[in-house]
Protein backbone atom coordinates (compact mmCIF):
# COMPACT_ATOMS: atom_id res chain seq x y z
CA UNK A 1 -15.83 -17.10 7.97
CA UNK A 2 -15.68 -13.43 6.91
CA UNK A 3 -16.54 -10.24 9.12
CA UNK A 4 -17.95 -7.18 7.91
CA UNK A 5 -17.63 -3.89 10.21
CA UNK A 6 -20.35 -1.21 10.08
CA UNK A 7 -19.11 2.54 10.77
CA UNK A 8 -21.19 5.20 10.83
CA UNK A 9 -19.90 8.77 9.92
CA UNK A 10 -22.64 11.50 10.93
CA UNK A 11 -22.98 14.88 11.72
CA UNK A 12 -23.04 15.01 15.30
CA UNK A 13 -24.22 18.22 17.43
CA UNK A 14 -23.04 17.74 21.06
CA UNK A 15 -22.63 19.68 23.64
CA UNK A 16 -18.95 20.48 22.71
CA UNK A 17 -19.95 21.83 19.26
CA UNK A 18 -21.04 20.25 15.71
CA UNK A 19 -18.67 18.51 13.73
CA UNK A 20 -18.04 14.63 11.75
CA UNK A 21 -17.85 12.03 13.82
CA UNK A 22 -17.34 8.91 13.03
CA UNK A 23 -18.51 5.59 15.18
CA UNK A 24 -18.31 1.80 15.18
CA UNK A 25 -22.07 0.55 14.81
CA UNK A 26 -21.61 -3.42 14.67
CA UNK A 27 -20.50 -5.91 12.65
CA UNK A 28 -22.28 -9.09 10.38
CA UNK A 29 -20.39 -12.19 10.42
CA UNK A 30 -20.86 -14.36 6.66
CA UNK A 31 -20.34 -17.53 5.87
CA UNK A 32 -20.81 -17.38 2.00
CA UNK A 33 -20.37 -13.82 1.01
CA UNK A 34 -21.60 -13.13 -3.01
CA UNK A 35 -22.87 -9.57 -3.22
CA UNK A 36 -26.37 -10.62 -2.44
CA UNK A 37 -24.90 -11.89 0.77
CA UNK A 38 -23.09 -9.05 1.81
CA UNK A 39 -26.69 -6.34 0.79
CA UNK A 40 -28.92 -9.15 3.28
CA UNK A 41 -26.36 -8.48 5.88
CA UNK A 42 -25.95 -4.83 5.67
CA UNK A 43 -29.38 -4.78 5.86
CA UNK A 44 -29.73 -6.68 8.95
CA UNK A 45 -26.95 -4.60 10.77
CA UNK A 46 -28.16 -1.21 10.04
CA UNK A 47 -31.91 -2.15 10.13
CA UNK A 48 -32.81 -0.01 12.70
CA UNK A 49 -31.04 2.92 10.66
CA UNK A 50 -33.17 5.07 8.30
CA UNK A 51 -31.41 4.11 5.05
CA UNK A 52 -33.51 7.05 3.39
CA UNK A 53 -31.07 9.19 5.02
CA UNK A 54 -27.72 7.89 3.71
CA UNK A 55 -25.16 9.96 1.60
CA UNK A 56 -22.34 7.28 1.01
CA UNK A 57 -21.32 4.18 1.36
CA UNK A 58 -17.58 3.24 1.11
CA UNK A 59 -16.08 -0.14 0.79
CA UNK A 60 -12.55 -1.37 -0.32
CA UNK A 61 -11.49 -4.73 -1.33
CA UNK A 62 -12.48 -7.37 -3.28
CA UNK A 63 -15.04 -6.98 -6.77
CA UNK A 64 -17.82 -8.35 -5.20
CA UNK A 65 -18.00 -5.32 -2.56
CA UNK A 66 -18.32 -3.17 -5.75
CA UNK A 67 -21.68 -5.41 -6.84
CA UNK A 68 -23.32 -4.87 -3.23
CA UNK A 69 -22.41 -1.38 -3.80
CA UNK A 70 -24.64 -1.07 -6.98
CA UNK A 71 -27.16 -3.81 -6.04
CA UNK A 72 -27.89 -1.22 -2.49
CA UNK A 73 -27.58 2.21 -5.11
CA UNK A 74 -30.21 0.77 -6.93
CA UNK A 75 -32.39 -0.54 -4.45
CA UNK A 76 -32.12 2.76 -2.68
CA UNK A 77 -33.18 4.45 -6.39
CA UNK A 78 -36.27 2.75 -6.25
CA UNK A 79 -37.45 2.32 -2.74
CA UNK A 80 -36.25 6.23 -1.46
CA UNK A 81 -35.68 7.79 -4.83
CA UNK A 82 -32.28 9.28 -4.46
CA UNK A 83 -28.82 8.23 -5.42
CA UNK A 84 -25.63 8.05 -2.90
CA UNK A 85 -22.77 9.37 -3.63
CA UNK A 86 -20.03 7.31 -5.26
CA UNK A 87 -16.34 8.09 -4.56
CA UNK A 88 -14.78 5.17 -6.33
CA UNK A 89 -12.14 3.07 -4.54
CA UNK A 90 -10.47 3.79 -0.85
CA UNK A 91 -7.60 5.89 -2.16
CA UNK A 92 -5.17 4.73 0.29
CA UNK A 93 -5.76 0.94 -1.04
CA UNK A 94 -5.57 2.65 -4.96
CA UNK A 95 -1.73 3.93 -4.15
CA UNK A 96 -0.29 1.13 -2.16
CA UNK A 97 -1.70 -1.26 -5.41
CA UNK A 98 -0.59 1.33 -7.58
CA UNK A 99 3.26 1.33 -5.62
CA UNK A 100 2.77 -1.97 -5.73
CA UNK A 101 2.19 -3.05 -9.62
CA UNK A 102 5.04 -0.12 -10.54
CA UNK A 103 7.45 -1.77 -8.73
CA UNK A 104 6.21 -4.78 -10.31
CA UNK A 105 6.43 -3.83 -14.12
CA UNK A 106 9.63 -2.34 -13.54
CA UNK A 107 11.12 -5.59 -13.79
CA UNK A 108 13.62 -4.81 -11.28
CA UNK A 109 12.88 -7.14 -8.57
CA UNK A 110 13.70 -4.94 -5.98
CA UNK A 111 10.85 -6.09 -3.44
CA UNK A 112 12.57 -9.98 -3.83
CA UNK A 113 15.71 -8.58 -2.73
CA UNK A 114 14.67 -6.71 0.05
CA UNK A 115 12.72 -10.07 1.00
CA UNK A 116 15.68 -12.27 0.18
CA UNK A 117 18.24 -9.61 2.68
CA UNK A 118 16.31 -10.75 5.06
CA UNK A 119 15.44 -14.12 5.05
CA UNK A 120 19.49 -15.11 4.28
CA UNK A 121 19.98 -14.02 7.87
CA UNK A 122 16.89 -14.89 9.66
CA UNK A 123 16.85 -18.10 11.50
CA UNK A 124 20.42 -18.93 10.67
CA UNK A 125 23.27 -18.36 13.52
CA UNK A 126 25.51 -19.58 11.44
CA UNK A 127 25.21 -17.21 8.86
CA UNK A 128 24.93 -14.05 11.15
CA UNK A 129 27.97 -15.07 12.67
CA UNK A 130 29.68 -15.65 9.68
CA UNK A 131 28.30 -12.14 8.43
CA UNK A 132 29.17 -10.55 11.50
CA UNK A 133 32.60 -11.58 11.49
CA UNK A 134 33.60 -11.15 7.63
CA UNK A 135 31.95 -7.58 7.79
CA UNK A 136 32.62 -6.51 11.66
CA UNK A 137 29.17 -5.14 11.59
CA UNK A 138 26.39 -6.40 13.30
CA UNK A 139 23.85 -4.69 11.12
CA UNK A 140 21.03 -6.68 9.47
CA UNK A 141 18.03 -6.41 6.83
CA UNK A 142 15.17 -5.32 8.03
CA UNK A 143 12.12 -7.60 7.20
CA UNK A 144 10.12 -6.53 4.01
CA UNK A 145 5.95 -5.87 3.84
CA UNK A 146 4.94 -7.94 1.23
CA UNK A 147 1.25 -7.01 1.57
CA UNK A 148 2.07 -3.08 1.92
CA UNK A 149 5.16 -2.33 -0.04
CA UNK A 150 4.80 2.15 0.80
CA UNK A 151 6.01 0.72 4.00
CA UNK A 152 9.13 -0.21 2.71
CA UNK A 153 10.99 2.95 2.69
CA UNK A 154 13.17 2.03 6.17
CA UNK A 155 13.29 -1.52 4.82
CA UNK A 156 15.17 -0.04 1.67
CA UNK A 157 17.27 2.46 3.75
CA UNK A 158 18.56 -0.42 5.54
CA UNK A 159 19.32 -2.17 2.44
CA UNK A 160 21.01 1.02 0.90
CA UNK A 161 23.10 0.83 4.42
CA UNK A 162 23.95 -2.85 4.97
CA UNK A 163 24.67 -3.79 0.63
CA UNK A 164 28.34 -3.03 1.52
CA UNK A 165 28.34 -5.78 3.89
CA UNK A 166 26.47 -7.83 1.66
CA UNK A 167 28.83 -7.70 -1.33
CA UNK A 168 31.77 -8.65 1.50
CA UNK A 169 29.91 -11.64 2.61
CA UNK A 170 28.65 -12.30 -1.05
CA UNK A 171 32.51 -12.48 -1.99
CA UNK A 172 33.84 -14.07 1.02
CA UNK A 173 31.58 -16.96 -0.12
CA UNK A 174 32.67 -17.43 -3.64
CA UNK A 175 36.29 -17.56 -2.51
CA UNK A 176 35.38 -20.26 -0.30
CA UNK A 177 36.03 -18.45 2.84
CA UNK A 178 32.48 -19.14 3.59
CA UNK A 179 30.48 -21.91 3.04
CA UNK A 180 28.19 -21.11 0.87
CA UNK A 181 24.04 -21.30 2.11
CA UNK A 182 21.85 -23.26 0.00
CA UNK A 183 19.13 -20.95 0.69
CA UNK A 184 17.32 -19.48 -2.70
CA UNK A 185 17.64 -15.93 -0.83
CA UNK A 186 21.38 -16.33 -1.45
CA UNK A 187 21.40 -16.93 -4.88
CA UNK A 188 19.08 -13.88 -5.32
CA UNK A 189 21.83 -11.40 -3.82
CA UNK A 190 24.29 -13.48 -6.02
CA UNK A 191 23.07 -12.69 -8.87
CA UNK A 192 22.31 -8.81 -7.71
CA UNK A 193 26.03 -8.22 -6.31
CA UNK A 194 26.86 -8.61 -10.17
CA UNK A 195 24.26 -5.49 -11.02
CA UNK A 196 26.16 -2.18 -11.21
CA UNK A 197 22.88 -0.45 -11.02
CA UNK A 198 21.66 -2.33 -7.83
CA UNK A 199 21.26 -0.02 -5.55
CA UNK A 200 20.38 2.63 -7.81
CA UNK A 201 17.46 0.62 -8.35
CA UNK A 202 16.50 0.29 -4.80
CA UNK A 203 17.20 4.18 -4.31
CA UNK A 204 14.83 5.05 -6.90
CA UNK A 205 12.06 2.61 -4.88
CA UNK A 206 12.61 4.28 -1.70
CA UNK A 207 12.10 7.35 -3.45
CA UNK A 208 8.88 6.88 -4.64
CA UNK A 209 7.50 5.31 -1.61
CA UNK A 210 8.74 8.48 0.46
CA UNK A 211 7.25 10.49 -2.32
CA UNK A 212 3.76 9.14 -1.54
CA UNK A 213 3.52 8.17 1.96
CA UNK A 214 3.07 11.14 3.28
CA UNK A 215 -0.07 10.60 1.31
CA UNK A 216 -1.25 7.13 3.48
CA UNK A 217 -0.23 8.76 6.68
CA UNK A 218 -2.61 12.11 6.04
CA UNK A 219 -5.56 10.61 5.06
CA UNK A 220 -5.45 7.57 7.40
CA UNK A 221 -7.84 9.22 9.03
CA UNK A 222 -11.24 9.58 10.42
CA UNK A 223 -11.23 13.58 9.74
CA UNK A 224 -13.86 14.19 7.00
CA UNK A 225 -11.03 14.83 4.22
CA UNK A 226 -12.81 13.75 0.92
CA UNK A 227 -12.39 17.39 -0.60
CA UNK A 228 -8.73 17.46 -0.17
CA UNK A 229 -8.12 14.03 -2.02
CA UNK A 230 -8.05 14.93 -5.56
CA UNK A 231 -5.25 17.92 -5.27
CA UNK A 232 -3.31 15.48 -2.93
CA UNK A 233 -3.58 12.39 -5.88
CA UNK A 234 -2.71 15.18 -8.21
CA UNK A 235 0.06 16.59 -6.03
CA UNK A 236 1.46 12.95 -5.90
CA UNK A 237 0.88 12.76 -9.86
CA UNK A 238 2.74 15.89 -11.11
CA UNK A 239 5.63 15.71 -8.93
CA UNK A 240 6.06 11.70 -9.90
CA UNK A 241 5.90 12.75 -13.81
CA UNK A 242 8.28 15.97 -13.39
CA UNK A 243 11.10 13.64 -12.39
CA UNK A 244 11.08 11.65 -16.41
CA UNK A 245 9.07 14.87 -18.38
CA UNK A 246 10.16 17.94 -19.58
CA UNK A 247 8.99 20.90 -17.46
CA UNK A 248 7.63 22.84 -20.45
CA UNK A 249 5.38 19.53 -21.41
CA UNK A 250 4.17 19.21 -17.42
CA UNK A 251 2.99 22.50 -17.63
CA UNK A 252 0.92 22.74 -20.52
CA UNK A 253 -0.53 19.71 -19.38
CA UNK A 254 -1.56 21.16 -15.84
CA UNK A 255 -4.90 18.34 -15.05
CA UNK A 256 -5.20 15.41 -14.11
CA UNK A 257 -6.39 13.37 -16.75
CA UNK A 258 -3.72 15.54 -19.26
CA UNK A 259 -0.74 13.85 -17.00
CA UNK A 260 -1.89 10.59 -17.05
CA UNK A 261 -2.11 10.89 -20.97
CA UNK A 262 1.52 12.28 -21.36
């Protein structure tokens, strides 16, 4: 079973003053959802709303959210004669994926080691011991976000701290002071206590993801803050790009879409 939620975001005149406010309304529960689905149920929730009256819709997710979203722009075309507004994607979802797939095609693998640090110690006493008392720290990984990776950035600070440790325990074990685990997370900081540029790799992640949190934590939001999201994506753009492109190229190519072509 799925759930859709229904929030409303109005312009609300109380008796403290006018501003956006934003309120749960209720929620449709689905048992198939294809975009048809989703547009009977949105109807039934927000029947008793004037639809005639809407601005906006938003909706994350999934590609058949973006059907319903046409299907109910079209429908209000005809039946109210006016178009919504389209903003395109949630923005916060469009730079975690974005975080996400460059990490990816970096071909680095730096989000499987963070995992691996991890899971090597977790659930294993005998390993933390043997960690423990090889390195005379008791400093572990920190688990890894595999669903939002900008979340990372303490996960990869703790790497950056602990990979000393590590590359004890890593060759403590291949001397056969340790028994070696048979876990695949092992053999996945095997292979990266042999890479020079390790760590320069995982610097460079947490990096980026400090570069555009900031980002996810602003506009996390229920404050109206639509007009303030393209200079912040751009913001996020143009410093990202300064740190590979020459400064005299960044700056005669000072929008948007000019930056993305470089």
């Amino acid at each position: 079973n799925k759930q859709m939620d229904v929030h409303i975001r109005l312009w609300n005149e109380g008796a403290d003053g006018a501003r956006v406010t934003t309120r749960y309304f209720t929620s449709a529960f689905l048992g198939h959802s294809t975009a048809e689905d989703l547009l009977e149920k949105f109807h039934e929730a927000c029947d008793v709303l004037n639809l005639g009256k809407l601005v906006q819709v938003s909706m994350d997710g999934p590609t058949v959210n973006w059907k319903c979203h046409r299907l109910l722009k079209e429908e209000l075309e005809r039946t109210h004669s006016k178009s919504i507004i389209d903003i395109g994607s949630c923005g916060l979802h469009v730079v975690h994926g974005g975080f996400q797939d460059g990490a990816r095609k970096s071909g680095w693998g730096v989000g499987k080691l963070l995992n691996s640090l991890y899971y090597c110690f977790q659930n294993s006493p005998a390993r933390r011991e043997d960690y423990t008392r090889v390195t005379e720290s008791d400093v572990f990984p920190l688990k890894f976000c595999a669903h939002r990776w900008v979340e990372n950035v303490p996960v990869a600070e703790r790497a950056l701290q602990v990979w000393s440790s590590i590359m004890m325990y890593v060759a403590r074990v291949e001397d056969k002071t340790l028994k070696k685990p048979t876990c695949e997370s092992f053999e996945v900081l095997q292979k990266w206590s042999k890479d020079q540029m390790a760590m320069a790799k995982v610097k460079c992640f947490a990096s980026i993801a400090r570069e555009v949190k900031p980002f996810l934590v602003r506009f996390q939001s229920d404050v109206p803050l639509l007009p303030f999201l393209h200079d912040a994506l751009h913001d996020i753009l143009r410093n990202l790009v300064s740190r590979i492109v020459k400064h005299d190229i960044v700056q005669d190519n000072a929008t948007s879409l000019k930056l993305m072509a470089v």
